[in-house]
PDB file of N, CA and C in Angstrom:
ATOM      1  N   UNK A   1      76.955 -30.911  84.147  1.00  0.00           N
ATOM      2  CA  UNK A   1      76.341 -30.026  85.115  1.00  0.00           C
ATOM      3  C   UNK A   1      74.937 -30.544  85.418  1.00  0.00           C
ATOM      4  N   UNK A   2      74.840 -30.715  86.950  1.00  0.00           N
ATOM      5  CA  UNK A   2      73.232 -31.190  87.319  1.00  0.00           C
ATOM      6  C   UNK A   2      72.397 -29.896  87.065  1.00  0.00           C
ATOM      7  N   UNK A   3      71.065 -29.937  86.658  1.00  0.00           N
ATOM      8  CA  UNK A   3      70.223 -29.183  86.443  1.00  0.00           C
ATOM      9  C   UNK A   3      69.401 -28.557  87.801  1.00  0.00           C
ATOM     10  N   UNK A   4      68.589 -28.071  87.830  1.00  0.00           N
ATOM     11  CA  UNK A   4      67.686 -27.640  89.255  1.00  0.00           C
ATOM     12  C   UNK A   4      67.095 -28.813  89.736  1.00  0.00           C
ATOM     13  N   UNK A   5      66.890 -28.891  90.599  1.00  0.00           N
ATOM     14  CA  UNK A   5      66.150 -29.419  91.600  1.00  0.00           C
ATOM     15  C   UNK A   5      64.669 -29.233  91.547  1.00  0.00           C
ATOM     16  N   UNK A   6      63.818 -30.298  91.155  1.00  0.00           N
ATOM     17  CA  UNK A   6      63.025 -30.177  91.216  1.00  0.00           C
ATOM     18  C   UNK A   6      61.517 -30.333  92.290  1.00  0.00           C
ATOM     19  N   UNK A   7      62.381 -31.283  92.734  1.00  0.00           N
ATOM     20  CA  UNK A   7      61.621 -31.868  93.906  1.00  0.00           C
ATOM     21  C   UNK A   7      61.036 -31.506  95.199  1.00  0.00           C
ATOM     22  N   UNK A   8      59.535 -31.239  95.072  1.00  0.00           N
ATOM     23  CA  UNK A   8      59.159 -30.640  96.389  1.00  0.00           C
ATOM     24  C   UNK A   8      59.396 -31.015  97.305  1.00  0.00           C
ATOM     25  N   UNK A   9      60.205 -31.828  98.251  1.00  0.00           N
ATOM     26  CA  UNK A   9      60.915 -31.889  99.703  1.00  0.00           C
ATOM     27  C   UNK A   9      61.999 -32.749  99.353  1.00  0.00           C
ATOM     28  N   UNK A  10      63.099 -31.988 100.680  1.00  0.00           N
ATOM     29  CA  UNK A  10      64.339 -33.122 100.631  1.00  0.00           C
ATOM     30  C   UNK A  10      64.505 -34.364 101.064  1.00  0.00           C
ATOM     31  N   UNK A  11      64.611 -35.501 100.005  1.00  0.00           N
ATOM     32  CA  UNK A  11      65.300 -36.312 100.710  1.00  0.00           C
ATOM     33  C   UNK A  11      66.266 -36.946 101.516  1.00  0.00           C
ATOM     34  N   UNK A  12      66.030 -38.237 102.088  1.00  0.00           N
ATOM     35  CA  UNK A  12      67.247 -38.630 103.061  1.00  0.00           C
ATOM     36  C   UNK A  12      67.388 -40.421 102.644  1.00  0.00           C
ATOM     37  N   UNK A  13      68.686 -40.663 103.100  1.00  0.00           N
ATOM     38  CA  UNK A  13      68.715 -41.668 102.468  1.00  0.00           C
ATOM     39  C   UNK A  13      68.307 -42.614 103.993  1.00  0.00           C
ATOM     40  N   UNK A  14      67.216 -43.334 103.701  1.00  0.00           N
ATOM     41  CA  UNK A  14      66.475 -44.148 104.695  1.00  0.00           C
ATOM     42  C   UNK A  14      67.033 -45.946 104.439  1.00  0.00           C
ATOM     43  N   UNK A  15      67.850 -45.866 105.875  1.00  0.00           N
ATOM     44  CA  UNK A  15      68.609 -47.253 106.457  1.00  0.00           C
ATOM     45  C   UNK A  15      67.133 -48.345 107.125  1.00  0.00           C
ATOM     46  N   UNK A  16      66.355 -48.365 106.858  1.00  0.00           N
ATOM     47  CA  UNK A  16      65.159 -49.207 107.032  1.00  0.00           C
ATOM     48  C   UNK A  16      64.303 -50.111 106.307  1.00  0.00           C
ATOM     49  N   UNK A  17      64.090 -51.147 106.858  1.00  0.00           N
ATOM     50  CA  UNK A  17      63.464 -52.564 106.098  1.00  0.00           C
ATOM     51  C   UNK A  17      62.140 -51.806 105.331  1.00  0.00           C
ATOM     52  N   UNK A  18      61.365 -51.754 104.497  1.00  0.00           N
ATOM     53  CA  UNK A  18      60.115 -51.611 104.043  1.00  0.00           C
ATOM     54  C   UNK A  18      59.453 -52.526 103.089  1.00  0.00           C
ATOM     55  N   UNK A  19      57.942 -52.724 103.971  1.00  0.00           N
ATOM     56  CA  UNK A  19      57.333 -53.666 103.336  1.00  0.00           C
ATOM     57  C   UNK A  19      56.279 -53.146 102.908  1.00  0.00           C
ATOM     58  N   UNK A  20      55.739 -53.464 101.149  1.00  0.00           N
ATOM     59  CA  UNK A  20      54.784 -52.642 100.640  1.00  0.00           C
ATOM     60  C   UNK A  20      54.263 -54.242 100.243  1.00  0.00           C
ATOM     61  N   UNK A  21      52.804 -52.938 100.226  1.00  0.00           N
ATOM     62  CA  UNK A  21      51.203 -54.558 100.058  1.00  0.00           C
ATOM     63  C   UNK A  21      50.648 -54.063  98.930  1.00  0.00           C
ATOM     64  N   UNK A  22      51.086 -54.624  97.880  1.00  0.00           N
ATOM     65  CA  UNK A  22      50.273 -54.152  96.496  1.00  0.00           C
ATOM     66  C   UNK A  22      48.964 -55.267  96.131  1.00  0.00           C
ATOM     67  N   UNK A  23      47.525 -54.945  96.558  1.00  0.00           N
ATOM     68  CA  UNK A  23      46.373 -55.633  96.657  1.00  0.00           C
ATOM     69  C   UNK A  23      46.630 -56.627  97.894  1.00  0.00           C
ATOM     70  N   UNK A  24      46.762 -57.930  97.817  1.00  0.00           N
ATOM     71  CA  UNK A  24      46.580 -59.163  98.687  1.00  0.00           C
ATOM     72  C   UNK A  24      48.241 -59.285  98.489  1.00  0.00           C
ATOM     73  N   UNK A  25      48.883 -58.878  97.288  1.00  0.00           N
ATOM     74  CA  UNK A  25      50.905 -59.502  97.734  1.00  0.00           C
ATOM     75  C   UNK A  25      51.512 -58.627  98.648  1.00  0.00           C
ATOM     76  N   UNK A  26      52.249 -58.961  99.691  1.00  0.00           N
ATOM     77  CA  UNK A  26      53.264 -58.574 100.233  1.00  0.00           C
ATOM     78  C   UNK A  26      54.623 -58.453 100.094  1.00  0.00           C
ATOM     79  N   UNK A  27      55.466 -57.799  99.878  1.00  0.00           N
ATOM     80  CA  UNK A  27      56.598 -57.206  99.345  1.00  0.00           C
ATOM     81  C   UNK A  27      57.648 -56.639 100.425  1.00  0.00           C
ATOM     82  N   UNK A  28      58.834 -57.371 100.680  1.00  0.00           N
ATOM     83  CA  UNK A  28      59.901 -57.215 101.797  1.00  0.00           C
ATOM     84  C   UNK A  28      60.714 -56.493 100.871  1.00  0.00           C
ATOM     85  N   UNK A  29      61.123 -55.472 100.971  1.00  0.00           N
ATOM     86  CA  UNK A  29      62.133 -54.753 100.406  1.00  0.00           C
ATOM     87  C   UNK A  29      63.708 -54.448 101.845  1.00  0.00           C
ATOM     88  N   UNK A  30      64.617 -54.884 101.174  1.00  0.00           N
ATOM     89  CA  UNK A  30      66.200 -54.738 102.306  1.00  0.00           C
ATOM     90  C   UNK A  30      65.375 -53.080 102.889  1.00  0.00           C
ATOM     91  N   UNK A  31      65.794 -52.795 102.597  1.00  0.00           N
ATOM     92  CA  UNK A  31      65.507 -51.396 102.567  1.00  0.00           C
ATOM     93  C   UNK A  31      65.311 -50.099 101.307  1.00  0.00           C
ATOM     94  N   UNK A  32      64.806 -48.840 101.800  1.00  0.00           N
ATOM     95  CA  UNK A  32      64.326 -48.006 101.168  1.00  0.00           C
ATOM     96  C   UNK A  32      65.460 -47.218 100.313  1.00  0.00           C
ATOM     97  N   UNK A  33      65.458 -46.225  99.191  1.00  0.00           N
ATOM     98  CA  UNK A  33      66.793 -45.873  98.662  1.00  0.00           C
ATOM     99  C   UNK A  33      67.004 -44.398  99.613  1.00  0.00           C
ATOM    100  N   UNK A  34      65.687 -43.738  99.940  1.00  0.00           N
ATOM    101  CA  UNK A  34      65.318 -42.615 100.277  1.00  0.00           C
ATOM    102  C   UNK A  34      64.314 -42.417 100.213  1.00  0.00           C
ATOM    103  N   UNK A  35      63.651 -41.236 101.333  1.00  0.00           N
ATOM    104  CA  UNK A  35      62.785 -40.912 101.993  1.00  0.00           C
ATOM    105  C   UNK A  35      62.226 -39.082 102.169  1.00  0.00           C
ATOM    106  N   UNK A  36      61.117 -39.159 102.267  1.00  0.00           N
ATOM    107  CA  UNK A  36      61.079 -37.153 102.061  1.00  0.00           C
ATOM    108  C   UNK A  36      59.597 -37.543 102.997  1.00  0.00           C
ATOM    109  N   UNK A  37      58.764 -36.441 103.013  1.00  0.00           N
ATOM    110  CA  UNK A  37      57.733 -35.964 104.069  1.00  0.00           C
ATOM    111  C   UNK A  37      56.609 -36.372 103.028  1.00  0.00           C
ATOM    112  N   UNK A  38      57.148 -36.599 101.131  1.00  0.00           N
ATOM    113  CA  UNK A  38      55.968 -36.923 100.285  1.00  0.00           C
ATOM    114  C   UNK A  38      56.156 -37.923  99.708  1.00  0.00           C
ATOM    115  N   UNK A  39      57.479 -38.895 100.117  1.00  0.00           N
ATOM    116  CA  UNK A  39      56.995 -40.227  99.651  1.00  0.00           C
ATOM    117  C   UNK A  39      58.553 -40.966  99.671  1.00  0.00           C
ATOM    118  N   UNK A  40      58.694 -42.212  98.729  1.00  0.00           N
ATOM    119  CA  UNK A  40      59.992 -42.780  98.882  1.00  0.00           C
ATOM    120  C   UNK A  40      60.509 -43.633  97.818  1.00  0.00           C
ATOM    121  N   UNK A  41      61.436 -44.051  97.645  1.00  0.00           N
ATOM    122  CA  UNK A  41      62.033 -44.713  96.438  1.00  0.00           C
ATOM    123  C   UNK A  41      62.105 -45.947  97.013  1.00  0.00           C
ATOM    124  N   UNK A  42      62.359 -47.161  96.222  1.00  0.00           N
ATOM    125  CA  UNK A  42      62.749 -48.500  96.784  1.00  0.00           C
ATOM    126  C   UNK A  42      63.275 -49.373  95.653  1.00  0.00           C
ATOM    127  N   UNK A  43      64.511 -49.556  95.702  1.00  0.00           N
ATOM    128  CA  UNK A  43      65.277 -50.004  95.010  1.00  0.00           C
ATOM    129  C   UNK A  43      64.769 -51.529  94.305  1.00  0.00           C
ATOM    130  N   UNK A  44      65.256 -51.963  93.501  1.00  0.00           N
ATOM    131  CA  UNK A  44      65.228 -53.458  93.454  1.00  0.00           C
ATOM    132  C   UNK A  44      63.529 -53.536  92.643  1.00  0.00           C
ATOM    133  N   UNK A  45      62.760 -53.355  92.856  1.00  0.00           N
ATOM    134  CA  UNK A  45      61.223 -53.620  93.193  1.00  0.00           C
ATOM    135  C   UNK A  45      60.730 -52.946  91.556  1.00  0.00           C
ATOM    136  N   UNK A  46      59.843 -53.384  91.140  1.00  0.00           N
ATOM    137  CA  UNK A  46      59.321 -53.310  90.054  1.00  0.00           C
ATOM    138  C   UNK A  46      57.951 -52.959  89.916  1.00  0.00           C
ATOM    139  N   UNK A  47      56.983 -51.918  89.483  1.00  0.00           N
ATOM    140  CA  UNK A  47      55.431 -52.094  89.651  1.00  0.00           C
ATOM    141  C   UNK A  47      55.077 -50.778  88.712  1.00  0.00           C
ATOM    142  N   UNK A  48      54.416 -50.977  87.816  1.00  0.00           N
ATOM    143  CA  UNK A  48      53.800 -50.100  86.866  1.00  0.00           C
ATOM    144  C   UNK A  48      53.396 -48.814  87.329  1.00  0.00           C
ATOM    145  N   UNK A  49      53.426 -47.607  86.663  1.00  0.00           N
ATOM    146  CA  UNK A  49      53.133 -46.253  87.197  1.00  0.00           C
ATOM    147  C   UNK A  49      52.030 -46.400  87.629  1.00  0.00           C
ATOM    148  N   UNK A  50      51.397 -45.858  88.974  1.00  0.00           N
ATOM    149  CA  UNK A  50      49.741 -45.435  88.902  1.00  0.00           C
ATOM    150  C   UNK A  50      49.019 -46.783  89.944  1.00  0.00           C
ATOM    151  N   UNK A  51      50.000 -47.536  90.268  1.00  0.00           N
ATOM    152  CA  UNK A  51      49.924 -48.824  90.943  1.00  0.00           C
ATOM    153  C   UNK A  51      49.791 -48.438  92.392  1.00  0.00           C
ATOM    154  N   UNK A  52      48.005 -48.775  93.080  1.00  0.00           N
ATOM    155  CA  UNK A  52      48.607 -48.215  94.355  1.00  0.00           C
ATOM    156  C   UNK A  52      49.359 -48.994  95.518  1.00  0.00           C
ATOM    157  N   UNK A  53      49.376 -48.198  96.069  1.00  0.00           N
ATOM    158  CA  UNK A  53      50.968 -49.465  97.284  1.00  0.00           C
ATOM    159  C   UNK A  53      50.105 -48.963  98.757  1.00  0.00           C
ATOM    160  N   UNK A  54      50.602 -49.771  99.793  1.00  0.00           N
ATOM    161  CA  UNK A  54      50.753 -49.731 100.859  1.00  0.00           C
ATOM    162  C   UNK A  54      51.958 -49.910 101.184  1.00  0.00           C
ATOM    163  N   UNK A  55      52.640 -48.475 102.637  1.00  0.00           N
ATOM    164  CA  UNK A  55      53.584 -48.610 102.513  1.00  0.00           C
ATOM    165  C   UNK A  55      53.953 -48.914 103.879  1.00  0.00           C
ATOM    166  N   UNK A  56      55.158 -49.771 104.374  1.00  0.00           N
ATOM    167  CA  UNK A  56      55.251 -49.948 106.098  1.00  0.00           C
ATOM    168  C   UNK A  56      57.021 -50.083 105.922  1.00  0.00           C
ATOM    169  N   UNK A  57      56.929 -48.772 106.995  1.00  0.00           N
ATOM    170  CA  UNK A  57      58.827 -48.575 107.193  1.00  0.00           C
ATOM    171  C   UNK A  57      58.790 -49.452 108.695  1.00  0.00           C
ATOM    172  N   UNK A  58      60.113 -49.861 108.662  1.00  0.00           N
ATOM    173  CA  UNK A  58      59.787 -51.032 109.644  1.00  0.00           C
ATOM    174  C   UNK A  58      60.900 -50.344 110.870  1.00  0.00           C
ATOM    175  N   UNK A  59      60.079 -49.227 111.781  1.00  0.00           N
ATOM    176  CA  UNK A  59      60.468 -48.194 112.841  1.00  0.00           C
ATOM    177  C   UNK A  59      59.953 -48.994 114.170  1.00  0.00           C
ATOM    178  N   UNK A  60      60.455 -47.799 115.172  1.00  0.00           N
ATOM    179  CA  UNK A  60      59.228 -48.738 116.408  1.00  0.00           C
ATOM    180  C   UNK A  60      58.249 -47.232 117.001  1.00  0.00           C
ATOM    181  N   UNK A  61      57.350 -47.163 116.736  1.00  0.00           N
ATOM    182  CA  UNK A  61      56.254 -48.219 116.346  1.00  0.00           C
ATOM    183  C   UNK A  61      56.342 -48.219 114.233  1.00  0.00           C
ATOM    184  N   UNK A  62      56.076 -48.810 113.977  1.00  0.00           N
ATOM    185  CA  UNK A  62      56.322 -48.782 112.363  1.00  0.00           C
ATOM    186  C   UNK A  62      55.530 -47.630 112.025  1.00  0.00           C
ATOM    187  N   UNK A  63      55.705 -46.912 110.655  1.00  0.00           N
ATOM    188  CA  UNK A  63      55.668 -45.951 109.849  1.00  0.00           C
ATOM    189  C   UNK A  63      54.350 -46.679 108.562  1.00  0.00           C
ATOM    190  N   UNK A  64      53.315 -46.196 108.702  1.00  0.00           N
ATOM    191  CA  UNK A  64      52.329 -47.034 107.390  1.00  0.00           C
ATOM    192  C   UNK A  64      51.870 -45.549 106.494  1.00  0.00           C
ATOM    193  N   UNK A  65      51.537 -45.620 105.223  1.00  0.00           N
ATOM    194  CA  UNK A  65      50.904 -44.521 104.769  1.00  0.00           C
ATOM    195  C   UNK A  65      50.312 -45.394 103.383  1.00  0.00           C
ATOM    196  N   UNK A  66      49.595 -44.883 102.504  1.00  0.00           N
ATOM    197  CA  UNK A  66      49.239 -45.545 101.450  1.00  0.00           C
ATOM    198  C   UNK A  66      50.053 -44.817 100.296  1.00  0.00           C
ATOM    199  N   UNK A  67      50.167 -45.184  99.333  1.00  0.00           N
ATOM    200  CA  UNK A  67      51.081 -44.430  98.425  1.00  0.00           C
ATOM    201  C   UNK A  67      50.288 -45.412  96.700  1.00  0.00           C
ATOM    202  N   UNK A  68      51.075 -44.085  95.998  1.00  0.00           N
ATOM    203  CA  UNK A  68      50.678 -44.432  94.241  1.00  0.00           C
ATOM    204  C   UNK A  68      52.500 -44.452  93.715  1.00  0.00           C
ATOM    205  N   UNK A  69      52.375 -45.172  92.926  1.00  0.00           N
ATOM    206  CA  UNK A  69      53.727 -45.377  92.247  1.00  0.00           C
ATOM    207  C   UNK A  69      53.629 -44.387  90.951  1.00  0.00           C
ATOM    208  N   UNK A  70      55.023 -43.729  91.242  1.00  0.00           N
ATOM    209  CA  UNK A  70      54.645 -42.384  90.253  1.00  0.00           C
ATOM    210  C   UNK A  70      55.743 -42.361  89.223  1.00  0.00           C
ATOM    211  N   UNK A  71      56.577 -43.240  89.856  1.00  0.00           N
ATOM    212  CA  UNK A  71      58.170 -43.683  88.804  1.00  0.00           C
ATOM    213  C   UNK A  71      58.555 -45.185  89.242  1.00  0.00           C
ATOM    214  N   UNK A  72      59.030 -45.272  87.401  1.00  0.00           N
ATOM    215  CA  UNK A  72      59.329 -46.719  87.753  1.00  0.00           C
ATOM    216  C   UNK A  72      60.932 -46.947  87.155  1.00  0.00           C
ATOM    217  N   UNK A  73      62.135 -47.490  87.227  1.00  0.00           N
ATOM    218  CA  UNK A  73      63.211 -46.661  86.969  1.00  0.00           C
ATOM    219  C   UNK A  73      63.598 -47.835  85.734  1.00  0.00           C
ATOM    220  N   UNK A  74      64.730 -48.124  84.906  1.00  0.00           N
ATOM    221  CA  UNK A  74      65.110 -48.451  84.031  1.00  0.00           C
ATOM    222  C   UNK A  74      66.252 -49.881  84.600  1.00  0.00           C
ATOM    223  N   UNK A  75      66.080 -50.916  83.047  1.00  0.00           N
ATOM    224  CA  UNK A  75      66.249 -51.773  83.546  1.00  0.00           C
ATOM    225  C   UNK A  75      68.227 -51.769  84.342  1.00  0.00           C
ATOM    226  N   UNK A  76      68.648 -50.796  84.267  1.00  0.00           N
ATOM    227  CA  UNK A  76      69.868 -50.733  85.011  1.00  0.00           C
ATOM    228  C   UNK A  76      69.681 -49.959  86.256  1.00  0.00           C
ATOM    229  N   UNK A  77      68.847 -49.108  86.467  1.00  0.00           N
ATOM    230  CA  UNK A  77      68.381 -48.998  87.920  1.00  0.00           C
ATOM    231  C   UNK A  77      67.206 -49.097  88.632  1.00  0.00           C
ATOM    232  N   UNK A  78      66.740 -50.577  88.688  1.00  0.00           N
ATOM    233  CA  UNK A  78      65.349 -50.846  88.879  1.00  0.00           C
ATOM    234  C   UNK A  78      65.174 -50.070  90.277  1.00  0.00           C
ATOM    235  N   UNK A  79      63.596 -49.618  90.403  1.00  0.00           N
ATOM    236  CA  UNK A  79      63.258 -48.826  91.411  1.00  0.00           C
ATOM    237  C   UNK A  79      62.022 -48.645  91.421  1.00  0.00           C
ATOM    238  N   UNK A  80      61.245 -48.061  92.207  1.00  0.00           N
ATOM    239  CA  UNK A  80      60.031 -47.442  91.785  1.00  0.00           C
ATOM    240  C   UNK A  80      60.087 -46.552  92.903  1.00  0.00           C
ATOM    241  N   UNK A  81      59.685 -45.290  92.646  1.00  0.00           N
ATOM    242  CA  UNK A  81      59.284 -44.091  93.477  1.00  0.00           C
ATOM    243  C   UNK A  81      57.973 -44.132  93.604  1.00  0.00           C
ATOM    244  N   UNK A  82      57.625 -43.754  94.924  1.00  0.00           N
ATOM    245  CA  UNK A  82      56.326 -44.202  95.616  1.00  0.00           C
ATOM    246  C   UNK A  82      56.032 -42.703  96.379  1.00  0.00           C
ATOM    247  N   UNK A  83      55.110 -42.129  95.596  1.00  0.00           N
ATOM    248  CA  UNK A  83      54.185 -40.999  96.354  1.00  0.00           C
ATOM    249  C   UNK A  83      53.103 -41.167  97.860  1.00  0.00           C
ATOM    250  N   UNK A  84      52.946 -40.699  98.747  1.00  0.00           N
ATOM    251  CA  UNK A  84      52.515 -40.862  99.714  1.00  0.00           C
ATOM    252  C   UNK A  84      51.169 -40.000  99.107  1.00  0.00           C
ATOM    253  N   UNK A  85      49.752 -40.875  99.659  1.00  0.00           N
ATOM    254  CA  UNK A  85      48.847 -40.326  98.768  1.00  0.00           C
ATOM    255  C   UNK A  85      47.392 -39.839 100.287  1.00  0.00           C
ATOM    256  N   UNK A  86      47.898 -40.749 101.122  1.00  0.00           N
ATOM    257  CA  UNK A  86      46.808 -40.759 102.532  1.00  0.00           C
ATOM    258  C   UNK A  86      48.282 -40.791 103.827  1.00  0.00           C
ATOM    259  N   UNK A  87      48.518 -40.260 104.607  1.00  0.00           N
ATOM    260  CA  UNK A  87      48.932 -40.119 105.407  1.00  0.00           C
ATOM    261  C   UNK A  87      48.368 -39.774 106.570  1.00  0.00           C
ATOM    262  N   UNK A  88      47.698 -40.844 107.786  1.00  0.00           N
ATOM    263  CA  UNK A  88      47.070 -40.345 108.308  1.00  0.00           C
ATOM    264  C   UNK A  88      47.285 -39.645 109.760  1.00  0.00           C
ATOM    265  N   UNK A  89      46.867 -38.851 110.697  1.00  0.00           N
ATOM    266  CA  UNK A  89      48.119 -37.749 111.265  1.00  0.00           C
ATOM    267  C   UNK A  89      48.913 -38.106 111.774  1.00  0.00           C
ATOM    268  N   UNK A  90      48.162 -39.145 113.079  1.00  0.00           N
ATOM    269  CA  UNK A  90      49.517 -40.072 113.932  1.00  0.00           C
ATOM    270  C   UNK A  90      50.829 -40.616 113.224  1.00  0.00           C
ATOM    271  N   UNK A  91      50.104 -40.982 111.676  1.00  0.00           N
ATOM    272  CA  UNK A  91      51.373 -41.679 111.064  1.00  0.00           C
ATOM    273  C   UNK A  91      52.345 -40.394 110.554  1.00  0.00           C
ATOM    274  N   UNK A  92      51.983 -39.703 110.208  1.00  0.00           N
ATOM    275  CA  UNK A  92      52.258 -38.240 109.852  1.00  0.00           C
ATOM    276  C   UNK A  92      53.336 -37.846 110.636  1.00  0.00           C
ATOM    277  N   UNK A  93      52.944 -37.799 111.953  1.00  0.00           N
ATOM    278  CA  UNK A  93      53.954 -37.282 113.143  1.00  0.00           C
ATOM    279  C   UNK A  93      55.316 -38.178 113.496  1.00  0.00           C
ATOM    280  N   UNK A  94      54.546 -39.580 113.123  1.00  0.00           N
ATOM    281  CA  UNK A  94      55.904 -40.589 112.932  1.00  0.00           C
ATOM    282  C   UNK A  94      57.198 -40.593 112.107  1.00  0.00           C
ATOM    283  N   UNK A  95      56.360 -40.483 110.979  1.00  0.00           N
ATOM    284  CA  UNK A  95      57.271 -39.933 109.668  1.00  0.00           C
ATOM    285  C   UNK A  95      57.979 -38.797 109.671  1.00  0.00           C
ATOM    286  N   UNK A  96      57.432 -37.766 110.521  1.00  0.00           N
ATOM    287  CA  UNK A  96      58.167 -36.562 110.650  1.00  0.00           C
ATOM    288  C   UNK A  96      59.455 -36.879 111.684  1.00  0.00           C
ATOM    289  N   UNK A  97      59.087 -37.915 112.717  1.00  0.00           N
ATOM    290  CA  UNK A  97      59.966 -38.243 113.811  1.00  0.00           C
ATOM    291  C   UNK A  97      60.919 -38.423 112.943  1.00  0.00           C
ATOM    292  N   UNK A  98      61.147 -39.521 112.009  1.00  0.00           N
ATOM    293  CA  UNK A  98      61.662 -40.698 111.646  1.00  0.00           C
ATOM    294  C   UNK A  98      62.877 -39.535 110.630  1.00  0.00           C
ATOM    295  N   UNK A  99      61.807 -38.831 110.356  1.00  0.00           N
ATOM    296  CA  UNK A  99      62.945 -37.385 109.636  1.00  0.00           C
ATOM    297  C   UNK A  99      64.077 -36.992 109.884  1.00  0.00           C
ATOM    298  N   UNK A 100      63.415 -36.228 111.039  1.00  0.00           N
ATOM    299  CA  UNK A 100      64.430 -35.632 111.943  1.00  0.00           C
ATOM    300  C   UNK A 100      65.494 -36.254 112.449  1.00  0.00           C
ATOM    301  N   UNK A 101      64.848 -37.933 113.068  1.00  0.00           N
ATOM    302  CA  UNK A 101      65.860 -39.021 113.211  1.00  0.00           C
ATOM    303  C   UNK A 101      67.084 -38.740 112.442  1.00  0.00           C
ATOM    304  N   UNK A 102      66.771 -39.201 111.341  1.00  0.00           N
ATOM    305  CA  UNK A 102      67.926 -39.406 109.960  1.00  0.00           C
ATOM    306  C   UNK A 102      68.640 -37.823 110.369  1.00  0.00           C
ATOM    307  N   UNK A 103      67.717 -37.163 110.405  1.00  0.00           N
ATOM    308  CA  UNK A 103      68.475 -35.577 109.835  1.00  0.00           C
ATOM    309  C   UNK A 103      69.899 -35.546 111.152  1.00  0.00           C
ATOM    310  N   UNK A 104      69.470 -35.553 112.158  1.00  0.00           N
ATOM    311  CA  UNK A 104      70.096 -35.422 113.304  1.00  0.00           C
ATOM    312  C   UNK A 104      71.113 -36.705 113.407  1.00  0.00           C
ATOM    313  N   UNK A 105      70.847 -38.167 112.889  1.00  0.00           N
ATOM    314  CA  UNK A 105      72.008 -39.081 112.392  1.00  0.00           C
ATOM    315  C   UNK A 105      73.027 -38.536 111.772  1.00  0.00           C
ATOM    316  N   UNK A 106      72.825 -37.964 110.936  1.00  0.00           N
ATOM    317  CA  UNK A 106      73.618 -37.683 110.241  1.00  0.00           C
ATOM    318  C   UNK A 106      73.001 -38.076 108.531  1.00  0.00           C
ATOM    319  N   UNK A 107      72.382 -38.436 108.298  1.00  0.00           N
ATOM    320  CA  UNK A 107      72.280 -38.851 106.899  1.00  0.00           C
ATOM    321  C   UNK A 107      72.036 -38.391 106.089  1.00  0.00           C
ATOM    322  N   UNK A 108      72.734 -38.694 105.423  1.00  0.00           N
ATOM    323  CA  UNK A 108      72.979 -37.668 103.786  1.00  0.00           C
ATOM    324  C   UNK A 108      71.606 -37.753 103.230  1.00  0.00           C
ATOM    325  N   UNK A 109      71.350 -36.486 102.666  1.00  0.00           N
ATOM    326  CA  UNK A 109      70.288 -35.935 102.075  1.00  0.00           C
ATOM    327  C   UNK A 109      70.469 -36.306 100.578  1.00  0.00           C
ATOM    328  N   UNK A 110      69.724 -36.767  99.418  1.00  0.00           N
ATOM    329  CA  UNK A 110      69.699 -37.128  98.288  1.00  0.00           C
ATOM    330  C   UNK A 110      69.543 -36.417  97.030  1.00  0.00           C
TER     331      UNK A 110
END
């Protein structure tokens, strides 16, 4: 039996390239695992809790926000979950687009 839900907003599972800039490295990720209004997961990718990120969903016009890495997942499901920490409004309104997008696609919620 799954337990409650803890998570302050729903996710969606986000079909988009994302590239995160941790200091001066740049980081191509296939895509994201999922996506919410407070931040996102990204499969594959590795980076210590507390690590901050820059984050760019690759939309038109692209999606940027800054984010802190708040989970980092185990070596059978590498990941790191990425908190959105500055969102600034324009990008804000994008991200909300990019929501609704998915929601109205059809895409399964996480």
């Amino acid at each position: 039996m799954e337990g409650p839900n803890i998570r302050e907003f729903p996710r969606m599972v986000l079909d988009k390239r994302v590239e995160l800039k941790v200091g001066k490295k740049r980081v191509q990720a296939k895509e994201a695992g999922n996506l919410s209004i407070g931040g996102l997961f990204v499969p594959g990718r590795e980076f210590p809790v507390g690590t901050p990120v820059q984050v760019k969903i690759a939309t038109s016009p692209p999606v940027e926000a800054d984010g802190v890495v708040r989970y980092c997942g185990s070596k059978d499901a590498k990941g790191v979950g990425i908190e959105f920490t500055q969102v600034p409004e324009a990008q804000r309104a994008r991200l909300e687009a990019l929501i609704g997008q998915l929601t109205r696609k059809g895409a399964p919620a996480c």
